[in-house]
N, C-alpha and C. Protein backbone atom coordinates (compact mmCIF):
# COMPACT_ATOMS: atom_id res chain seq x y z
N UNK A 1 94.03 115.44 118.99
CA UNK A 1 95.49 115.53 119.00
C UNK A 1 96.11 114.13 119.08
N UNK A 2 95.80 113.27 119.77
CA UNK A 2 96.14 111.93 120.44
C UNK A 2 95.93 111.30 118.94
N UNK A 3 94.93 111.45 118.44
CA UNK A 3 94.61 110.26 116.87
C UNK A 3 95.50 111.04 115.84
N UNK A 4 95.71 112.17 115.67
CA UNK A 4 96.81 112.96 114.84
C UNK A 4 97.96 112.49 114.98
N UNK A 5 98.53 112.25 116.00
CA UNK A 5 99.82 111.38 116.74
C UNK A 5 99.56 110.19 115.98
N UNK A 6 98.96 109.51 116.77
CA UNK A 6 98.74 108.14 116.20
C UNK A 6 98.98 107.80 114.62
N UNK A 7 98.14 109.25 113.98
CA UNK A 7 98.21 109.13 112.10
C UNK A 7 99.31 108.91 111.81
N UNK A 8 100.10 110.28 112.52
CA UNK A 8 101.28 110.23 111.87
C UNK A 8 102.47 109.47 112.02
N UNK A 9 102.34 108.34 113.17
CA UNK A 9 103.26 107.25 113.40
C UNK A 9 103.02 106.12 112.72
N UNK A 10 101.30 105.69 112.03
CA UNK A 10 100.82 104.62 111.47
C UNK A 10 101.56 104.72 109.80
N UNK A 11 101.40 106.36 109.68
CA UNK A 11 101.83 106.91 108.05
C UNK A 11 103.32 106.81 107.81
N UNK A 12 104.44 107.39 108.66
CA UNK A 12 105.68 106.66 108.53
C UNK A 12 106.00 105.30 108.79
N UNK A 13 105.44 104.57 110.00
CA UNK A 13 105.57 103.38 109.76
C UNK A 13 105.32 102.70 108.49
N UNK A 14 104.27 102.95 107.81
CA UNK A 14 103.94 102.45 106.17
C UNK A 14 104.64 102.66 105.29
N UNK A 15 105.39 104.07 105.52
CA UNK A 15 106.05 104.78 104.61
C UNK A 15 107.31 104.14 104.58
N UNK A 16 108.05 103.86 105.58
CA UNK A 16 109.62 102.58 105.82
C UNK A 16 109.27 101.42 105.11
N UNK A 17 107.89 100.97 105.62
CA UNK A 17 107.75 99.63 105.09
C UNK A 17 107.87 99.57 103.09
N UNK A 18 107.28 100.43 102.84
CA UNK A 18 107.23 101.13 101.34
C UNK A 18 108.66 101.35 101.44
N UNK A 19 109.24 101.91 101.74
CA UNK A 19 110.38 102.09 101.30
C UNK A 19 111.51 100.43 101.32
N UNK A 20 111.79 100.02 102.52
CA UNK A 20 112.33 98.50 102.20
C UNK A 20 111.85 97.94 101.67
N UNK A 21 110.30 98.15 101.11
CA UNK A 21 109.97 96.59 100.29
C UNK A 21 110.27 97.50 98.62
N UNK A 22 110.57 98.93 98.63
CA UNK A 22 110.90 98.96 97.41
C UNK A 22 112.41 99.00 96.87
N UNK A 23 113.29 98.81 97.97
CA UNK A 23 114.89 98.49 97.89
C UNK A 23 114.76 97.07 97.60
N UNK A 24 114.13 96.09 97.99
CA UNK A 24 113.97 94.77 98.27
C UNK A 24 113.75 94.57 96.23
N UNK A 25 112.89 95.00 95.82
CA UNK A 25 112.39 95.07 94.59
C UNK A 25 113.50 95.47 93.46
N UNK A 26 113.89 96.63 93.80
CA UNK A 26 115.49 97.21 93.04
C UNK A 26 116.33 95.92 93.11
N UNK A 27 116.39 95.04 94.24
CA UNK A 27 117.71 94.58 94.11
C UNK A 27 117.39 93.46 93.49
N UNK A 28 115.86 92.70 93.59
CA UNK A 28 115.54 91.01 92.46
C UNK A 28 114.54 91.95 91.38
N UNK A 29 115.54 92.75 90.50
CA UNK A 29 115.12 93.53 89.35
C UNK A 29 115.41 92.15 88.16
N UNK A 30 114.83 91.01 88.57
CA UNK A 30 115.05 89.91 87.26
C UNK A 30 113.60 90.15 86.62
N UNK A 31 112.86 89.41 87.08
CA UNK A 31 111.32 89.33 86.42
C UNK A 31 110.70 90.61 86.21
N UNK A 32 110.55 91.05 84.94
CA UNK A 32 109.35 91.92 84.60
C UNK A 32 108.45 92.29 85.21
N UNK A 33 107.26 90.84 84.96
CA UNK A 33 105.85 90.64 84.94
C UNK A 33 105.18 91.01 86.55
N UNK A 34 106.46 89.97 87.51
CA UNK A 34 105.51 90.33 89.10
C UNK A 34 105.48 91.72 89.33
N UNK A 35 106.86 92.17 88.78
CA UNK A 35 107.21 93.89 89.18
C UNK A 35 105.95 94.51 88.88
N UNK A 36 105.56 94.93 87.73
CA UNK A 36 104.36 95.30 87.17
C UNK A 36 102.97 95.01 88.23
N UNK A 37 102.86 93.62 89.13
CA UNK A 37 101.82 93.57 89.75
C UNK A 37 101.97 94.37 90.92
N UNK A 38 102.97 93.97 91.07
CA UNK A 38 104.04 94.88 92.46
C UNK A 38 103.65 96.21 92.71
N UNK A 39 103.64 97.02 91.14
CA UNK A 39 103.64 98.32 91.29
C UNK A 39 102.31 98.58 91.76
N UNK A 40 101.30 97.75 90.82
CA UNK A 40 99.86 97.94 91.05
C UNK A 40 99.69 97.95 92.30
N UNK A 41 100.01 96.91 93.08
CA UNK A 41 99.89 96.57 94.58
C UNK A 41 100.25 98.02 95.41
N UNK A 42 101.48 98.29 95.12
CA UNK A 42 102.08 99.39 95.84
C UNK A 42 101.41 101.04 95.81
N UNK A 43 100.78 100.89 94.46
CA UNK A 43 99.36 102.12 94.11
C UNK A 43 98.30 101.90 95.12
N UNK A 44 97.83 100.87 95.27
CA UNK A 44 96.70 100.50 95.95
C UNK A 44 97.35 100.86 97.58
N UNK A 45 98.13 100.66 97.71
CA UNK A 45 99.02 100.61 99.19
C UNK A 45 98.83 102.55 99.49
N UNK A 46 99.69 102.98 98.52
CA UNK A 46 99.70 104.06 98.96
C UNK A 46 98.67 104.91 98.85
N UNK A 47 97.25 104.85 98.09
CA UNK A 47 96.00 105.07 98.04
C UNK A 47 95.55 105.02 99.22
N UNK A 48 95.50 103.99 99.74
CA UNK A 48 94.83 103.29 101.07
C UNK A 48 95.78 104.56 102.15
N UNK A 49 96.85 104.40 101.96
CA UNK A 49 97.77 104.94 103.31
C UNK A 49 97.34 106.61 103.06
N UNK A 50 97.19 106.91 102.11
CA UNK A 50 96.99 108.02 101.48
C UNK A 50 95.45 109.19 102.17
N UNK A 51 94.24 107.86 102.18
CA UNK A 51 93.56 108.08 102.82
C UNK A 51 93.10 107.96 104.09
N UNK A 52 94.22 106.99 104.55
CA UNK A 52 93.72 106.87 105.89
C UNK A 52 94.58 107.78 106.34
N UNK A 53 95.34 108.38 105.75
CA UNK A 53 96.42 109.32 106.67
C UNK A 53 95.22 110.53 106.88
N UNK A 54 94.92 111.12 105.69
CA UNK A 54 93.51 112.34 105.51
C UNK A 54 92.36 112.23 107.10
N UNK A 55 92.31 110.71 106.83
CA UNK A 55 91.33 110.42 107.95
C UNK A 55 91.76 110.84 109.44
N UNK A 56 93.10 110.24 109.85
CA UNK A 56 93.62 110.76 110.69
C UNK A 56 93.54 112.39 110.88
N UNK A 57 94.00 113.05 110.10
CA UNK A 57 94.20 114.54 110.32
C UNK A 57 92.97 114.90 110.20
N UNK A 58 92.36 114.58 109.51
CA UNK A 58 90.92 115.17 109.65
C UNK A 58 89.89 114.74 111.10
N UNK A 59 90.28 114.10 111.85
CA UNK A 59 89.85 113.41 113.17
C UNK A 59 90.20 114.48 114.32
């Protein structure tokens, strides 16, 4: 129960952070190219958060 807690405060915390760094992104909508790495980055982000959230609930 205690690490379920824990998941689910580690998973919204990530989830805000994802969210301001993708307002942050909307608003220096100049460059293309980083955006594109950005996104990649942000796949990998939520992959990762994705599974460690699983891990949590499954604990």
């Amino acid at each position: 129960m205690y690490t379920h807690t824990l998941g689910l405060i580690f998973f919204q915390e990530h989830m805000l952070l994802l969210t301001l760094y993708l307002n942050e992104q909307q608003q220096s909508f100049v460059v293309l190219e980083p955006l594109k790495s950005n996104v990649l980055v942000l796949q990998v982000i939520t992959i990762i958060m994705l599974t460690s959230s699983i891990h949590f609930l499954a604990a």
